[in-house]
C-alpha atoms as a PDB file:
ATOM      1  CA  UNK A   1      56.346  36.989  97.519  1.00  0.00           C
ATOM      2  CA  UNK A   2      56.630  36.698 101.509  1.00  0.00           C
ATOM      3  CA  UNK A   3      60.110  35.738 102.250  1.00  0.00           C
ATOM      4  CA  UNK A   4      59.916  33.607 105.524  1.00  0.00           C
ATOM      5  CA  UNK A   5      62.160  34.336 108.149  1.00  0.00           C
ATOM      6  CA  UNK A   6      63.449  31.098 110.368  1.00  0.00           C
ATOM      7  CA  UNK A   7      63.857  31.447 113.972  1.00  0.00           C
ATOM      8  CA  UNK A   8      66.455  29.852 116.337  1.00  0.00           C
ATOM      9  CA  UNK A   9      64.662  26.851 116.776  1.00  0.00           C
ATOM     10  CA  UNK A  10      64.217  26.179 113.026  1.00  0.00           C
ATOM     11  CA  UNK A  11      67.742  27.065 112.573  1.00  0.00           C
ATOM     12  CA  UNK A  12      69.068  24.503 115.684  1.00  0.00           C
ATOM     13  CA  UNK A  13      66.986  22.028 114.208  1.00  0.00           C
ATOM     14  CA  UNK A  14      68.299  21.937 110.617  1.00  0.00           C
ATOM     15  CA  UNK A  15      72.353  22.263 111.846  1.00  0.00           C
ATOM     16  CA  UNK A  16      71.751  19.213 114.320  1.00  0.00           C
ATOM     17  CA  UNK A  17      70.178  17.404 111.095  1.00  0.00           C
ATOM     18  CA  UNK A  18      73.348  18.084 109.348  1.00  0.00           C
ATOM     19  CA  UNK A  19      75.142  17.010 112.573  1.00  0.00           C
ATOM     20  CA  UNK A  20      73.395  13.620 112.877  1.00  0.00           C
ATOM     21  CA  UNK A  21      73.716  12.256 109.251  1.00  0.00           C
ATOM     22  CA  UNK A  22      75.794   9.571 108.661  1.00  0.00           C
ATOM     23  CA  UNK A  23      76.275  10.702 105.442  1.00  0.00           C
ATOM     24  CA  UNK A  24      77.179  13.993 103.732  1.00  0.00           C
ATOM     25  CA  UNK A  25      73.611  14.322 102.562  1.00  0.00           C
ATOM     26  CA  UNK A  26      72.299  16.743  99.666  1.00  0.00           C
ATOM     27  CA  UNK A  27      70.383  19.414  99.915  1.00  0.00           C
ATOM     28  CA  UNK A  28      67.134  18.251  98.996  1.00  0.00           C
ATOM     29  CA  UNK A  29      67.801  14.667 101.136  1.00  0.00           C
ATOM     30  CA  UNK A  30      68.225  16.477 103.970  1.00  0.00           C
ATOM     31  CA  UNK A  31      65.473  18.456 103.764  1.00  0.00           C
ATOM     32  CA  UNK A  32      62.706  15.162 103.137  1.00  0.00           C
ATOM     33  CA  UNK A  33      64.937  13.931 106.566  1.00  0.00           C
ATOM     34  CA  UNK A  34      64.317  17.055 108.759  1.00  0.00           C
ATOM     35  CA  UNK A  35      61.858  15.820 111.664  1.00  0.00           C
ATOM     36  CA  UNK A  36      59.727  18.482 111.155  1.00  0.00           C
ATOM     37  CA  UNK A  37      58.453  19.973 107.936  1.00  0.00           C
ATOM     38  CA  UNK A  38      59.762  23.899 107.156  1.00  0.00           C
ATOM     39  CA  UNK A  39      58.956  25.393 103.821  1.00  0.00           C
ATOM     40  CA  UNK A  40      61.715  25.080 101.267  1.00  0.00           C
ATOM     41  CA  UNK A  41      62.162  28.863 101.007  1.00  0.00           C
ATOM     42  CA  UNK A  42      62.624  29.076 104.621  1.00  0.00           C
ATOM     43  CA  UNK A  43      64.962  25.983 104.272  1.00  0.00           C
ATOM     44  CA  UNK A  44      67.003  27.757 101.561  1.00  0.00           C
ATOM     45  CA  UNK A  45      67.568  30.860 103.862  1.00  0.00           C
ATOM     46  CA  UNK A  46      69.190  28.612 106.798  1.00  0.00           C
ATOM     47  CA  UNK A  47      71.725  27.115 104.617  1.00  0.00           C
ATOM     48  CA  UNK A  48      72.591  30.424 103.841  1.00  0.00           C
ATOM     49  CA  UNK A  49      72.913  31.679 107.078  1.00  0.00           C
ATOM     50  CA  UNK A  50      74.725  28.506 108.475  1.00  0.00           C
ATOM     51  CA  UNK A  51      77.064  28.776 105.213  1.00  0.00           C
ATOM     52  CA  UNK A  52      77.759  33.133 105.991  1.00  0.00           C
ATOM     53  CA  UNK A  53      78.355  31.869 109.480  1.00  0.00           C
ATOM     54  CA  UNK A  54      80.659  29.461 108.151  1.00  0.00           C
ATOM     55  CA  UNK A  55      79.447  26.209 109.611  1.00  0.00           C
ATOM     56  CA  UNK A  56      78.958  24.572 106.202  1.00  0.00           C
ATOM     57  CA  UNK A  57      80.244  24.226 102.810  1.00  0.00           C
ATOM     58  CA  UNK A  58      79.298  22.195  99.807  1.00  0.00           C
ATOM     59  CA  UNK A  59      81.286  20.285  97.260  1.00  0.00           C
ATOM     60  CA  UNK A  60      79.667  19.433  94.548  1.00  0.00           C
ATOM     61  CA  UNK A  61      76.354  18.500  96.058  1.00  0.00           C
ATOM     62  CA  UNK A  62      76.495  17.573  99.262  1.00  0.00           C
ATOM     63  CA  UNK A  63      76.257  19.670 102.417  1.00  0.00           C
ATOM     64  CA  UNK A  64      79.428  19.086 104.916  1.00  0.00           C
ATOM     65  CA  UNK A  65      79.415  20.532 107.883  1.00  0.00           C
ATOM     66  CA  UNK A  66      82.506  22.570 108.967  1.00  0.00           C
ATOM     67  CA  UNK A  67      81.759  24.414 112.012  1.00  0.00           C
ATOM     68  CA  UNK A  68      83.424  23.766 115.710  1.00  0.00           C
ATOM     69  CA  UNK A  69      82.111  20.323 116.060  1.00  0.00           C
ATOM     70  CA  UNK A  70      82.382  17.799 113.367  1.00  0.00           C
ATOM     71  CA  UNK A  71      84.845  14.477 114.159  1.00  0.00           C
ATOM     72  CA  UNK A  72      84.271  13.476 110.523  1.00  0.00           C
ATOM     73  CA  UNK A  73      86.186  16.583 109.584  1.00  0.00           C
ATOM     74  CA  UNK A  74      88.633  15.949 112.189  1.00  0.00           C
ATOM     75  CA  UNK A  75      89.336  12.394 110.998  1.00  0.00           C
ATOM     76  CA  UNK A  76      89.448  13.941 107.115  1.00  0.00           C
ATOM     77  CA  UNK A  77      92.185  16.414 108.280  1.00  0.00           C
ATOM     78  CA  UNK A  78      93.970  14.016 110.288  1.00  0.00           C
ATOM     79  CA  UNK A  79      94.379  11.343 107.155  1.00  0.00           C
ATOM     80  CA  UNK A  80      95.040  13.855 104.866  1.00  0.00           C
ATOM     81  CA  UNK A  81      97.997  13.687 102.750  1.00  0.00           C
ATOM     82  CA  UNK A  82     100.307  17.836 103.284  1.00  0.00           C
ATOM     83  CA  UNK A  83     101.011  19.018 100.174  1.00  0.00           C
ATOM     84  CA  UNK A  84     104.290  21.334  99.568  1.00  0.00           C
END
């Protein structure tokens, strides 16, 4: 099996997918949305590298995007209720 590497632009391209999306959007959603077509193993490996860089998470299916830039977060943290 040849495990396909992504390179910078691949990777750029994905996180600003993430970025854009109105939604929270699944895995496989956002994959059928990116504007160009990557291989699904190769698609795999930059969520993994964008989740070890800690720039996303997942609940229990969607991908949210917690890196530097992300006003949705901001807004979630803002309205959230402190506990303790």
């Amino acid at each position: 099996m040849v495990i396909h590497e992504p390179n910078l632009k691949t990777i750029a391209m994905v996180e600003k997918a993430i970025l854009e999306s109105k939604t929270y959007p699944t895995r496989m959603e956002l994959w059928r949305k990116l504007p160009k077509k990557i291989q699904y193993q190769t698609y795999q490996r930059i969520l993994e590298y964008l989740e070890a860089s800690g720039k996303i998470a997942y609940n229990a299916h969607s991908i949210i995007y917690v890196g530097v830039d992300n006003a949705r977060l901001r807004r979630l943290l803002n309205s959230a209720v402190e506990l303790g």
